[in-house]
Protein backbone atom coordinates (compact mmCIF):
# COMPACT_ATOMS: atom_id res chain seq x y z
CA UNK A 1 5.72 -5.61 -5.89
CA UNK A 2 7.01 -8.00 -8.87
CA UNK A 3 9.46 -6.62 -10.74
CA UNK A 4 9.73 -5.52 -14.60
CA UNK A 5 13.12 -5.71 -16.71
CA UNK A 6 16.12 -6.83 -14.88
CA UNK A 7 14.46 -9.47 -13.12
CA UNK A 8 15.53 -10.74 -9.37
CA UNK A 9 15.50 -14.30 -9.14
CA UNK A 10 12.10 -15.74 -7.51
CA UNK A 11 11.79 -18.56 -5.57
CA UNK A 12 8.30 -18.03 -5.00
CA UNK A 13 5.68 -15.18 -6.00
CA UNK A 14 2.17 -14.99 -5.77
CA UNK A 15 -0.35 -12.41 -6.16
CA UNK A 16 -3.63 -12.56 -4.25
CA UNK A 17 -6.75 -11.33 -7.11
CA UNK A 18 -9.47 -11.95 -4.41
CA UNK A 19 -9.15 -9.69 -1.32
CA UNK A 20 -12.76 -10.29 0.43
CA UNK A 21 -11.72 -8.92 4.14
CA UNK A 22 -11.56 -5.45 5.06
CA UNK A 23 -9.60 -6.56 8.13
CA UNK A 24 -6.59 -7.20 6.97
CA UNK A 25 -5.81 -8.55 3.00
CA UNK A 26 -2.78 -10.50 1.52
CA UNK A 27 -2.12 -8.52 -1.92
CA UNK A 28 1.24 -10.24 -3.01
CA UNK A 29 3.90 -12.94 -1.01
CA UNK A 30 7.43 -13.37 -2.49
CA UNK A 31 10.73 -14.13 -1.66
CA UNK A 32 13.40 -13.45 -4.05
CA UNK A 33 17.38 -12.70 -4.73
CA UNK A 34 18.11 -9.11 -5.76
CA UNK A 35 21.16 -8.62 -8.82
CA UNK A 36 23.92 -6.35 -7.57
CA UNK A 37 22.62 -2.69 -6.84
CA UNK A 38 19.23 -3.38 -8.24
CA UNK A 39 16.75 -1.12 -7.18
CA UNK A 40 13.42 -2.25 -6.58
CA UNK A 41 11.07 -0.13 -9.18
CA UNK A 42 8.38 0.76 -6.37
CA UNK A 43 7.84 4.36 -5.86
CA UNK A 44 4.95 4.87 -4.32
CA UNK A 45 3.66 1.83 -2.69
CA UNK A 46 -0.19 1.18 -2.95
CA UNK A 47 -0.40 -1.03 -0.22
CA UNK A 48 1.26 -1.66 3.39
CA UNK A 49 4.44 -3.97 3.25
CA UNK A 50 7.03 -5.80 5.41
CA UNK A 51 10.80 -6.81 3.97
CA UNK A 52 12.56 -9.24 5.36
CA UNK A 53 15.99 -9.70 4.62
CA UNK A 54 17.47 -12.91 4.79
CA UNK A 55 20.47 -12.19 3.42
CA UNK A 56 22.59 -9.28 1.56
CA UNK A 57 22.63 -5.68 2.45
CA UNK A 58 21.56 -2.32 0.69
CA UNK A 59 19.92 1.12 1.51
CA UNK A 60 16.07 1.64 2.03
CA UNK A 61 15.02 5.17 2.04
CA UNK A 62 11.45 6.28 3.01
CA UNK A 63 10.47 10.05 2.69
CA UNK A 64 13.82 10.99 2.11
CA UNK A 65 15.59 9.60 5.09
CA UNK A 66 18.11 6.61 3.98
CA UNK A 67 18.52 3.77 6.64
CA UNK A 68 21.32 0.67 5.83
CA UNK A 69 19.51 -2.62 6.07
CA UNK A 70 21.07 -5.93 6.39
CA UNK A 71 20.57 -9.41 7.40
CA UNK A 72 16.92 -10.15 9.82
CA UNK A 73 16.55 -6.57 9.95
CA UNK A 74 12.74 -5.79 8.81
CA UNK A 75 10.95 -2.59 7.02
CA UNK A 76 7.68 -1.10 6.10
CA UNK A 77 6.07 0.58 3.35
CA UNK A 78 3.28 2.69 3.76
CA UNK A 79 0.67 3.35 0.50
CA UNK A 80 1.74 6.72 -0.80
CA UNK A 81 4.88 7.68 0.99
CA UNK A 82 7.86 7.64 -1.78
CA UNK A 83 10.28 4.72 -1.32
CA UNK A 84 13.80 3.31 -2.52
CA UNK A 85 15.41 -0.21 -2.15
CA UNK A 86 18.88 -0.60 -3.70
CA UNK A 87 20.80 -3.59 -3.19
CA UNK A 88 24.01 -3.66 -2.20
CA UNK A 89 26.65 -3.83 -5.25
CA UNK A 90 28.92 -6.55 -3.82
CA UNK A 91 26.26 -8.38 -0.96
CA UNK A 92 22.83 -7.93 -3.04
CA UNK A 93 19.40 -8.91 -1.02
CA UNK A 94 17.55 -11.75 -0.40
CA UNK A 95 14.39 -11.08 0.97
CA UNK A 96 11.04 -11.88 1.96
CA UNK A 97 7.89 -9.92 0.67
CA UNK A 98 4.76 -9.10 1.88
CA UNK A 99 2.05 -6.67 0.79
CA UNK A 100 -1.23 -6.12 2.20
CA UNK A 101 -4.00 -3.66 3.36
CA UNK A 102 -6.85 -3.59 5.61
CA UNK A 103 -8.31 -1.61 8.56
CA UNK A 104 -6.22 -3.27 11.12
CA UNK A 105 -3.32 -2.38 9.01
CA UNK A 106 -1.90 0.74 10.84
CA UNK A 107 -3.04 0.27 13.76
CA UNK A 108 -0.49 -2.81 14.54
CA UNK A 109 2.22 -2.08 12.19
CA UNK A 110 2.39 0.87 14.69
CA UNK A 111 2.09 -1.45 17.37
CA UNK A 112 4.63 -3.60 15.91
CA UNK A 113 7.30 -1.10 16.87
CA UNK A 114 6.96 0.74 12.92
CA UNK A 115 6.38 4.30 12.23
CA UNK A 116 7.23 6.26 8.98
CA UNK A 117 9.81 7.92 10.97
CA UNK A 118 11.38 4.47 12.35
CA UNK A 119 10.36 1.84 9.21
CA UNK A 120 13.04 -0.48 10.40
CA UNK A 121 13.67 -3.16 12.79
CA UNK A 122 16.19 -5.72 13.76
CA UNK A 123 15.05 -8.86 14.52
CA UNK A 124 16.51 -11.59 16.72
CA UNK A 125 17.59 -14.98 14.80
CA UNK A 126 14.94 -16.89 16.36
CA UNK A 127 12.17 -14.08 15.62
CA UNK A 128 13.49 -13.93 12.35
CA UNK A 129 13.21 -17.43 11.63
CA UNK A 130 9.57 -17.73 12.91
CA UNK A 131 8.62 -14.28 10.86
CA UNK A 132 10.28 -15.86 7.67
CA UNK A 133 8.16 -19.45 8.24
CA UNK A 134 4.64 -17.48 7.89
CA UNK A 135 5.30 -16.14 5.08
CA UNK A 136 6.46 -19.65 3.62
CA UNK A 137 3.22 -20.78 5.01
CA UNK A 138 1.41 -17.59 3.35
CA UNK A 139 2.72 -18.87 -0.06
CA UNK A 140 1.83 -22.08 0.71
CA UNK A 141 -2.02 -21.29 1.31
CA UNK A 142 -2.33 -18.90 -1.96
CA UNK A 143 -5.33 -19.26 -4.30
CA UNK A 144 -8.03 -17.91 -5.16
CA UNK A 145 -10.60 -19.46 -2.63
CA UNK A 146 -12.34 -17.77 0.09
CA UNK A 147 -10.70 -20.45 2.47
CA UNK A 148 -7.02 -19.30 0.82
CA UNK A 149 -8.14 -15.69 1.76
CA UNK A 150 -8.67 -16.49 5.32
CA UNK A 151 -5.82 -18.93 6.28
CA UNK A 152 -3.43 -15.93 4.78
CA UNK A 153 -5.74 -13.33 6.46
CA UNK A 154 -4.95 -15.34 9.64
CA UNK A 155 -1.78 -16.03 8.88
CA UNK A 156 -0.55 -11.49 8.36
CA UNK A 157 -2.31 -11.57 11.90
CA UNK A 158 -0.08 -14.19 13.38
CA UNK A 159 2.79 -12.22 11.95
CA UNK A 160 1.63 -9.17 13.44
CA UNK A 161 1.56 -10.77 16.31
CA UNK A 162 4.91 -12.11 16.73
CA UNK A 163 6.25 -8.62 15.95
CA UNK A 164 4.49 -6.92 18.80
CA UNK A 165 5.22 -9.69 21.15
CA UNK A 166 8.79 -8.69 20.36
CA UNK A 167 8.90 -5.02 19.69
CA UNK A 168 10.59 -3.20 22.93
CA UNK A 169 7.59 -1.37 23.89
CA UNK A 170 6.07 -1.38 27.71
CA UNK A 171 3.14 -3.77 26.14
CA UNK A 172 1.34 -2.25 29.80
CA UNK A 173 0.77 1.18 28.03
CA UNK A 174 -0.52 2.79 25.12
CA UNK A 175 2.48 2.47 22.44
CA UNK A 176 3.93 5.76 21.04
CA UNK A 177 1.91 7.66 18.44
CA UNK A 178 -1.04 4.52 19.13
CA UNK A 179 -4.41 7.79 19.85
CA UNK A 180 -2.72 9.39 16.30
CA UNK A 181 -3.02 6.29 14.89
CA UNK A 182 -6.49 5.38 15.53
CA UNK A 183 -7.73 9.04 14.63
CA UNK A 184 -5.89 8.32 11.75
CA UNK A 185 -7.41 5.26 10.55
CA UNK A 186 -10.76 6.85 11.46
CA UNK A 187 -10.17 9.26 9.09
CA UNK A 188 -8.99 6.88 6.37
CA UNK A 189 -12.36 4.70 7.20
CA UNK A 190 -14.48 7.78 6.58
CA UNK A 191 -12.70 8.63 3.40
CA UNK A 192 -13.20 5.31 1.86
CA UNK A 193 -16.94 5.20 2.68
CA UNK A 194 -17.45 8.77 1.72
CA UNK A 195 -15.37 9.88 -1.16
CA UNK A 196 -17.96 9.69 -3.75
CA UNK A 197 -19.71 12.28 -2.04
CA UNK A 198 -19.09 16.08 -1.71
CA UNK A 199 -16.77 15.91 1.48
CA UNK A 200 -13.95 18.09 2.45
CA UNK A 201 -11.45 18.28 5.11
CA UNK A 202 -13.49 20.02 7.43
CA UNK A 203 -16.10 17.00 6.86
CA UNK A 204 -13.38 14.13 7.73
CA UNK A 205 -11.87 16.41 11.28
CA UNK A 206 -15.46 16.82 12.15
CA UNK A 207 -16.34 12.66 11.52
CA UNK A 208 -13.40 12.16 13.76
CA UNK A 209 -13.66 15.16 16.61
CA UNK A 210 -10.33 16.86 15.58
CA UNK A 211 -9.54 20.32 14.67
CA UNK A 212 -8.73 20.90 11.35
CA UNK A 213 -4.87 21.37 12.21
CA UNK A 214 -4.70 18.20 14.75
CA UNK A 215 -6.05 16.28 11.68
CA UNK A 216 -3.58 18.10 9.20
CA UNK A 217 -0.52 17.30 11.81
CA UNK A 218 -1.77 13.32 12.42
CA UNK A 219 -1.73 13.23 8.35
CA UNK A 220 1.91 14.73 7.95
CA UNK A 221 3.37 12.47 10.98
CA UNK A 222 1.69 9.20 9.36
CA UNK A 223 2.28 9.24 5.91
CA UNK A 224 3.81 12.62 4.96
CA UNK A 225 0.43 14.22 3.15
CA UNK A 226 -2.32 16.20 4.19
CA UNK A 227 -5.48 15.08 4.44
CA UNK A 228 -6.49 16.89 1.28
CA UNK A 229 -4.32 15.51 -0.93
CA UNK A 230 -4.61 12.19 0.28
CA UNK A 231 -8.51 12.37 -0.43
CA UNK A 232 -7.75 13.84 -3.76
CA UNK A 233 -5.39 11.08 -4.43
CA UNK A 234 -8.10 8.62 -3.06
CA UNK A 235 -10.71 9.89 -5.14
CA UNK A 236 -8.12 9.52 -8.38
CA UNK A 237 -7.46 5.86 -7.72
CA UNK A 238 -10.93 4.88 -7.77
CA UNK A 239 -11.80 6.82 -11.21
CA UNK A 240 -8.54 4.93 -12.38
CA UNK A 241 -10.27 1.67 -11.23
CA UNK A 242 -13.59 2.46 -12.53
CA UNK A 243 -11.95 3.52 -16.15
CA UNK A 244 -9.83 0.32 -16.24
CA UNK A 245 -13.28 -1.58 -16.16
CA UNK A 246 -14.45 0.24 -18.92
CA UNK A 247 -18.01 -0.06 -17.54
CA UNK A 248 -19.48 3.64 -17.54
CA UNK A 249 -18.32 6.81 -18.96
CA UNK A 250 -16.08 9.55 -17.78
CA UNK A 251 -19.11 11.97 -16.37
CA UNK A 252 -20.42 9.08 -14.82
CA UNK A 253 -16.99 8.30 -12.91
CA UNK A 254 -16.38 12.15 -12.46
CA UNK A 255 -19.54 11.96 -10.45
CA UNK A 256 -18.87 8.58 -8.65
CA UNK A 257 -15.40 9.72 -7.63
CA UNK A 258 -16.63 13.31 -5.39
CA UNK A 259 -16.22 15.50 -8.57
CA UNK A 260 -18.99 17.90 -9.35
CA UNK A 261 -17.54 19.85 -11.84
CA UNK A 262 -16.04 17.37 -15.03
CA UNK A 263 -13.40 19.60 -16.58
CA UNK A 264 -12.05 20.05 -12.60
CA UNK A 265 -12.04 16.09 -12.66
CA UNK A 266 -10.00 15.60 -15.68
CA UNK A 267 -7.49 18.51 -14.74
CA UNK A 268 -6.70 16.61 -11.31
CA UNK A 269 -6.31 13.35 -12.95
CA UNK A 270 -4.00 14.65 -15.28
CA UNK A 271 -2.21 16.18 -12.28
CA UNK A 272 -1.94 12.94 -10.12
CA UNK A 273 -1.74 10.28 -13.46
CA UNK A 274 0.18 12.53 -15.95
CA UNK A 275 -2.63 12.37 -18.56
CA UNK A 276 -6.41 13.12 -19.03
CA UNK A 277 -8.82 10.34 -18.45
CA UNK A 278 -9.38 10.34 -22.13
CA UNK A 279 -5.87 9.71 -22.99
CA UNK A 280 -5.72 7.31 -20.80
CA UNK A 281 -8.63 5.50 -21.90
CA UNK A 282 -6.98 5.39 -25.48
CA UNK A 283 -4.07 3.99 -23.95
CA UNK A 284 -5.95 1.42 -22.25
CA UNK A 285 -7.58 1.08 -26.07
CA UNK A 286 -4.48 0.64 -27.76
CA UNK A 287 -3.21 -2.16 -25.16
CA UNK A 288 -6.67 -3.74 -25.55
CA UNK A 289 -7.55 -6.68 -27.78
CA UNK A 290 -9.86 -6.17 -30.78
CA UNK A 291 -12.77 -6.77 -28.00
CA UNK A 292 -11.76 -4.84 -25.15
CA UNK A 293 -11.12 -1.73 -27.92
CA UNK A 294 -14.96 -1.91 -28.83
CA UNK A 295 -15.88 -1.70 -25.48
CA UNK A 296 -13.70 1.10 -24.81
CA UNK A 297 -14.85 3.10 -28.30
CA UNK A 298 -17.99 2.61 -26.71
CA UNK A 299 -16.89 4.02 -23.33
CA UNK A 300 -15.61 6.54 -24.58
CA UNK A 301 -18.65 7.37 -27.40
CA UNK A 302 -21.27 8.04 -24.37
């Protein structure tokens, strides 16, 4: 979420190191002033987000589809599905941040009145004001502590809350797209408890009684991917984790990751990272202090 070069102008930023609940997690907080027509360097979001604008105008585009946003209108990100935020070159932003993640995630952004297809909503001033004092109050409670972790934990939910108390839905009924959405999160559930082992597709629609094309359809309405890729892509970020600890080699991670087959391994990461674990381990080298690069030789050496 925090920005490299041209830098907006932050009033507050902080980013949460010590994510303990798999409920729902605070990641990073900010609220900041854009430049004129800067474009916010995030193109695939790793996490769920809300923007709030408090003041300014610009264009946020999500999977291709552009949508104008202005003043106490709010948007989502979803992890994985490309994004765009340009300011606006003669009103430029002023927002409020929020990133998160968590198993609850989906399942009330969706509630909330957000879908891939329909990222954006318009608040009322009131709502907005409310919406814009928990995240103040999510700042406020950062650190590192467990007790941090669970007032902002608390606080996302209170958030979440006020947007589907105020999202025009028939709150009597099952909200559009809601039986996707928990098949969908299911699925995701599965994924993350199973990808080091030798699952497929058929696996994950099995895990959550779909076909195999219900599950591919659920994937490409939620976040644009099919299921395959996503678990490839899953499988890819956690062998980028494991190599940034520099803890156990790449056969070892190959392994840990769902891969059977090494030289498979290293041809998706180069696919999905743009380099082959071992380059990417002598980047991490060459970045490294004198320390870190022993540890990485040695990485590397087994």
């Amino acid at each position: 979420m925090k920005q490299k070069g041209s830098e907006p102008n932050y009033h507050y930023y902080f980013k949460n190191q010590f994510r303990p609940l798999g409920s729902l997690s605070m990641h990073e907080v900010a609220y900041f002033t854009t430049p004129q027509s800067y474009i916010l360097p995030i193109d695939r979001p790793d996490a769920y987000a809300l923007y709030l604008i408090d003041e300014g105008k610009g264009i946020y585009t999500i999977g291709g589809k552009e949508f104008p946003v202005k003043e106490y209108d709010i948007f989502a990100m979803y992890p994985g599905i490309p994004v765009r935020c340009e300011s606006d070159k003669t009103d430029p932003l002023k927002m409020f941040a929020l990133s998160f993640d968590g198993v609850d995630a989906r399942l009330l952004l969706n509630a909330a009145g957000f879908e891939p297809k329909n990222p954006v909503r318009t608040l009322e001033h009131k709502t907005a004001m409310s919406v814009s004092r928990i995240y103040d109050f999510l700042y406020t409670w950062r650190g590192p502590e467990i007790f941090s972790s669970t007032q902002a934990t608390a606080s996302i939910y209170a958030l979440m809350s006020e947007l589907v108390k105020t999202v025009s839905l028939d709150h009597s009924a099952i909200p559009p797209g809601w039986t996707g959405t928990v098949h969908f999160q299911k699925a995701l559930d599965f994924i993350a408890a199973n990808y080091s082992k030798p699952i497929g597709v058929k696996d994950i629609a099995n895990n959550v009684n779909l076909s195999r094309s219900r599950l591919y359809s659920i994937f490409m309405q939620q976040i644009f991917i099919s299921p395959q890729q996503y678990l490839t892509e899953y499988r890819i970020k956690e062998a980028v984790r494991l190599l940034d600890r520099g803890e156990v080699s790449i056969k070892e991670i190959s392994t840990a990751t769902g891969f059977e087959d090494q030289l498979f391994f290293s041809r998706i990461f180069k696919q999905i990272v743009g380099k082959t674990p071992t380059s990417y381990i002598k980047e991490l080298s060459d970045s490294a202090g004198f320390q870190n690069k022993k540890r990485v030789k040695k990485l590397k050496e087994r």
